[in-house]
PDB file of N, CA and C in Angstrom:
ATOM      1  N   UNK A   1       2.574  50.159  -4.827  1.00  0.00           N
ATOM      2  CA  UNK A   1       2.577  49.014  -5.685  1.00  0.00           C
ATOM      3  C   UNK A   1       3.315  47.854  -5.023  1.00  0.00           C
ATOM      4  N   UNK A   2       4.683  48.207  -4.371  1.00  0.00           N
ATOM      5  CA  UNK A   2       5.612  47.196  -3.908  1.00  0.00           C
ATOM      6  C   UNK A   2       4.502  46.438  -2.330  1.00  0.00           C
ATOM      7  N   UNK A   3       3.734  47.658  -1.844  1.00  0.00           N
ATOM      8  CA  UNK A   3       3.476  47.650  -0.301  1.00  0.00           C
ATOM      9  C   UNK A   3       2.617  46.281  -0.248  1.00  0.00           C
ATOM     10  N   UNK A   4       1.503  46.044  -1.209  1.00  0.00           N
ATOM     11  CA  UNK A   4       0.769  45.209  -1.482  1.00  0.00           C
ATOM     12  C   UNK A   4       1.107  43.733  -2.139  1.00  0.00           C
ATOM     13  N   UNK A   5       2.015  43.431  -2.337  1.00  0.00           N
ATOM     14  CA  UNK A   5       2.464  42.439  -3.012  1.00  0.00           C
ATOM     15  C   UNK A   5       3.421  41.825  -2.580  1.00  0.00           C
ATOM     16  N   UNK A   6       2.852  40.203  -2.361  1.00  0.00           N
ATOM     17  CA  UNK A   6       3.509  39.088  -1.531  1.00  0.00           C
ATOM     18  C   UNK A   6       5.367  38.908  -1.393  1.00  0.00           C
ATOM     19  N   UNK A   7       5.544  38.862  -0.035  1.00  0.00           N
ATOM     20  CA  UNK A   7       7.103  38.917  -0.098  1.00  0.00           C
ATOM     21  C   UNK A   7       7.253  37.581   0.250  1.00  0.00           C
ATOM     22  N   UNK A   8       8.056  37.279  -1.366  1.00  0.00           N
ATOM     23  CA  UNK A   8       8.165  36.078  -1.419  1.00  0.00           C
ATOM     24  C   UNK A   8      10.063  35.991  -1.516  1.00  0.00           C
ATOM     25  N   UNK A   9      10.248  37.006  -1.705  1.00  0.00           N
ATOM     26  CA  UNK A   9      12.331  36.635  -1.542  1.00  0.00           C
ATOM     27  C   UNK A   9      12.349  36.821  -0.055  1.00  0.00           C
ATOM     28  N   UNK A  10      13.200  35.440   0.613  1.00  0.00           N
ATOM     29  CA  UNK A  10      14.156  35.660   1.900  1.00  0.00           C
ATOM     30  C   UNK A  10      14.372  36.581   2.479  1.00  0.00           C
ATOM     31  N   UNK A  11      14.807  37.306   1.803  1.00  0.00           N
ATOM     32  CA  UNK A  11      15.377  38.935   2.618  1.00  0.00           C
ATOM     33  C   UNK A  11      13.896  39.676   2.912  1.00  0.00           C
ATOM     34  N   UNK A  12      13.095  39.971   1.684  1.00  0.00           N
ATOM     35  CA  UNK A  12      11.631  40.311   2.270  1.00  0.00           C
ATOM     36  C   UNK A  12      11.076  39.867   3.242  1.00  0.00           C
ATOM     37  N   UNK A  13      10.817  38.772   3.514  1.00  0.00           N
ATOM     38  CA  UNK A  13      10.209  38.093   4.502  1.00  0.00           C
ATOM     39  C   UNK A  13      10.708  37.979   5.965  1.00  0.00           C
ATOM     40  N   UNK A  14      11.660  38.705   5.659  1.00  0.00           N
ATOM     41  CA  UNK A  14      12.443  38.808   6.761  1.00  0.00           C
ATOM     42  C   UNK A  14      11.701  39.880   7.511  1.00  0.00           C
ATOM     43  N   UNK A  15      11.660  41.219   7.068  1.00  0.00           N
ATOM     44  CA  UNK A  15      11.558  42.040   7.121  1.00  0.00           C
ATOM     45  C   UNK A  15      10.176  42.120   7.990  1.00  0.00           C
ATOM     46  N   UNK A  16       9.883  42.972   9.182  1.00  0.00           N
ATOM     47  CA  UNK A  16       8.996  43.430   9.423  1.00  0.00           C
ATOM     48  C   UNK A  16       7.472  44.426   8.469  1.00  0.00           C
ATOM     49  N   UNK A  17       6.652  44.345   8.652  1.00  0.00           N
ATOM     50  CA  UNK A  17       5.685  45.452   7.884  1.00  0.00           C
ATOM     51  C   UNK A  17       5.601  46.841   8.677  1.00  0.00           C
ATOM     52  N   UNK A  18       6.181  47.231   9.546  1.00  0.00           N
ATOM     53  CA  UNK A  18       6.280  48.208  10.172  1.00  0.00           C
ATOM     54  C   UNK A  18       7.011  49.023   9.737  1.00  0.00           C
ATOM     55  N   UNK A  19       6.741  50.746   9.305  1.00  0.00           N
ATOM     56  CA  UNK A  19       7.769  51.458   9.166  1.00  0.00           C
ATOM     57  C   UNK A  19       7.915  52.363  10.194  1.00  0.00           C
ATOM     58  N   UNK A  20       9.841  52.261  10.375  1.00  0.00           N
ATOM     59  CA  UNK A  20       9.892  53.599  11.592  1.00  0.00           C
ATOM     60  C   UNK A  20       9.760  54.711  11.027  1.00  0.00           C
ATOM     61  N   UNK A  21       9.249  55.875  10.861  1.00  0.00           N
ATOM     62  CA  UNK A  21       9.140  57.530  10.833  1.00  0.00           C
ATOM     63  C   UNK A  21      10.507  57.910  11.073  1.00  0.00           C
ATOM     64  N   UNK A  22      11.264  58.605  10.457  1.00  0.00           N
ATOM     65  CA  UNK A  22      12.593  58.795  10.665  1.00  0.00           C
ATOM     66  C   UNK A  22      12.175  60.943  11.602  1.00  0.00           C
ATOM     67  N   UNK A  23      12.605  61.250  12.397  1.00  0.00           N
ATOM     68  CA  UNK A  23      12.951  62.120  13.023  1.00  0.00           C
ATOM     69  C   UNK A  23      14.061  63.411  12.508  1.00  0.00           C
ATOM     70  N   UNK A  24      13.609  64.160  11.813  1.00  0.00           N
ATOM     71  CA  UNK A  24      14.537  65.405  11.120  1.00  0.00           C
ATOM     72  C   UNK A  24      14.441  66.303  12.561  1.00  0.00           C
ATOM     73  N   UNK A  25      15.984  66.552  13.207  1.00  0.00           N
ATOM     74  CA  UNK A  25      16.249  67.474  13.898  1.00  0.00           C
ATOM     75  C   UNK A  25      16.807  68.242  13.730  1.00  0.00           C
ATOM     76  N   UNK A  26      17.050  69.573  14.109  1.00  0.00           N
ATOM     77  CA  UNK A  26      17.934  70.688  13.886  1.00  0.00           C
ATOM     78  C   UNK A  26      18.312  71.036  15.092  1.00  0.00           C
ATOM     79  N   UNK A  27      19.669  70.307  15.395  1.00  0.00           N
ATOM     80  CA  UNK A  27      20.417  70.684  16.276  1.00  0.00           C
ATOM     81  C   UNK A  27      21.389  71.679  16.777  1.00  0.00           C
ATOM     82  N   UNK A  28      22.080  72.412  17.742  1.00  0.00           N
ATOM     83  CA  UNK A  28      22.376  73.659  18.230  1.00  0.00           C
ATOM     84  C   UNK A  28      23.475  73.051  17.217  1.00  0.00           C
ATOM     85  N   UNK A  29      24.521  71.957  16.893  1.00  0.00           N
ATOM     86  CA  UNK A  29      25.926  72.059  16.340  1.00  0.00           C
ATOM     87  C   UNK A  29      25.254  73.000  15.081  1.00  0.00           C
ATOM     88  N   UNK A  30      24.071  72.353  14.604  1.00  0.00           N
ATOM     89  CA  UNK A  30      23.518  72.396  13.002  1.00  0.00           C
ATOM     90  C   UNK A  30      23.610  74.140  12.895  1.00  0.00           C
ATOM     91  N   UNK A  31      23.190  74.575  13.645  1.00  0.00           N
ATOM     92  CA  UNK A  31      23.154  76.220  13.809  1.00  0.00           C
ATOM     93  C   UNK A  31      24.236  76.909  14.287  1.00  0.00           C
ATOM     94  N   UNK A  32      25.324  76.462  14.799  1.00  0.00           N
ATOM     95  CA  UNK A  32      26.805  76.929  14.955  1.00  0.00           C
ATOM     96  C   UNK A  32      27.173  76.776  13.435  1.00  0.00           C
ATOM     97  N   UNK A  33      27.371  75.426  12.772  1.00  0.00           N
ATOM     98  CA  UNK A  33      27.686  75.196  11.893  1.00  0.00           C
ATOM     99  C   UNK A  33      27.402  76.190  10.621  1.00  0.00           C
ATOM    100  N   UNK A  34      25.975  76.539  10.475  1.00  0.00           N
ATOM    101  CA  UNK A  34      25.474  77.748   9.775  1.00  0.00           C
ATOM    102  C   UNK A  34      25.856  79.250   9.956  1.00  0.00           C
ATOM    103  N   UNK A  35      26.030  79.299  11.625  1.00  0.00           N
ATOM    104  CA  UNK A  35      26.184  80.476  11.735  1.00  0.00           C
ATOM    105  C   UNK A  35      27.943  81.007  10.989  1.00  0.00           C
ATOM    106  N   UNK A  36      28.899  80.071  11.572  1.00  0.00           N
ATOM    107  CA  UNK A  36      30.176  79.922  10.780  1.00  0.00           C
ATOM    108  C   UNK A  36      30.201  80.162   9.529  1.00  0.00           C
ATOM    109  N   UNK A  37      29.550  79.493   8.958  1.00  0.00           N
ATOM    110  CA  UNK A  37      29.899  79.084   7.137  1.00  0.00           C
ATOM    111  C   UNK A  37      29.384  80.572   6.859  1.00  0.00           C
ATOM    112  N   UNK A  38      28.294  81.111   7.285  1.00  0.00           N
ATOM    113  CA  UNK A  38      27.637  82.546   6.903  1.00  0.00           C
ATOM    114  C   UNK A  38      28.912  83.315   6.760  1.00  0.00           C
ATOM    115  N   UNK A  39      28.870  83.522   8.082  1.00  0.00           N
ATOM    116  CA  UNK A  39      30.211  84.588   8.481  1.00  0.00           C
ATOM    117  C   UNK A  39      31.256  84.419   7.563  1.00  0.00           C
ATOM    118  N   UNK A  40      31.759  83.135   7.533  1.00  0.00           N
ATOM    119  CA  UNK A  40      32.801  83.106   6.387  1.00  0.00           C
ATOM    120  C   UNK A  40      32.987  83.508   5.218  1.00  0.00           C
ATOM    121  N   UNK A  41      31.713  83.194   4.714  1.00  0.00           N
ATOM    122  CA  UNK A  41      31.188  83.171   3.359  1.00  0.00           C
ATOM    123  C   UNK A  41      31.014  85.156   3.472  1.00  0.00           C
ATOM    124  N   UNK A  42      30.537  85.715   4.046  1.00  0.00           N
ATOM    125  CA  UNK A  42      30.344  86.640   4.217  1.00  0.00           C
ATOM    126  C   UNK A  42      31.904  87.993   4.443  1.00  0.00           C
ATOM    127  N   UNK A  43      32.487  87.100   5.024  1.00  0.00           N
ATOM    128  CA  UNK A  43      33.887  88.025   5.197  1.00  0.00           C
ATOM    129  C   UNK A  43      35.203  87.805   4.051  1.00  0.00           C
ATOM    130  N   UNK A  44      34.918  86.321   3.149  1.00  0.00           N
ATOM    131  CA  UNK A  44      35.444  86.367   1.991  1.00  0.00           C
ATOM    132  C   UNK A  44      35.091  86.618   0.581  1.00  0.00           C
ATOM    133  N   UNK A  45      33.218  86.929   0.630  1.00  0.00           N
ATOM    134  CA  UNK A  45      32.751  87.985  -0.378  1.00  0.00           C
ATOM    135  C   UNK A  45      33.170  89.767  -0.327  1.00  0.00           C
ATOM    136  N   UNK A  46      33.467  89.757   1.259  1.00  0.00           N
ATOM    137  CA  UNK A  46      33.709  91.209   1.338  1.00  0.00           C
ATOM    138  C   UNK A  46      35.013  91.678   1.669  1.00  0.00           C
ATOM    139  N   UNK A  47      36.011  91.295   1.677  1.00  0.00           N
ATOM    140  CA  UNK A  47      37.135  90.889   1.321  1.00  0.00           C
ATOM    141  C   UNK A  47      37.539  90.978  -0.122  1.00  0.00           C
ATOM    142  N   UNK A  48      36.671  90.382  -1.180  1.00  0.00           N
ATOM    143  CA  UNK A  48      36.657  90.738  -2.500  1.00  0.00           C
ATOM    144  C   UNK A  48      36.838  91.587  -3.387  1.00  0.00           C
ATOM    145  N   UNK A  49      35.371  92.084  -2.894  1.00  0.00           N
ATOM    146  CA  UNK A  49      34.901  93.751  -2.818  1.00  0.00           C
ATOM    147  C   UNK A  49      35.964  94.667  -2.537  1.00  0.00           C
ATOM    148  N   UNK A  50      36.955  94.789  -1.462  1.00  0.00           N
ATOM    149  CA  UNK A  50      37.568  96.024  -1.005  1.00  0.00           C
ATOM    150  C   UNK A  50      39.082  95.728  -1.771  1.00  0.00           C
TER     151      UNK A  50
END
């Protein structure tokens, strides 16, 4: 609705009509980071338990 219709405020017009595609990565920190929180999460549920 917005895509089609004249940009008539300043700041619009500013603006390019091009959109960048934003890039979702999953990086090695992203998977340390997971692997940690698991473990943690995992050794203070079982920790609980005993």
């Amino acid at each position: 609705m917005l895509q089609r219709s004249p940009r008539r405020h300043p700041f619009r017009s500013r603006l390019s009509q091009e959109r960048v595609e934003t890039v979702v990565r999953v990086g090695e920190d992203d998977l340390k980071l997971f692997a940690v929180s698991f473990t943690a999460f995992f050794i203070c549920f079982y920790t609980f338990l005993l």
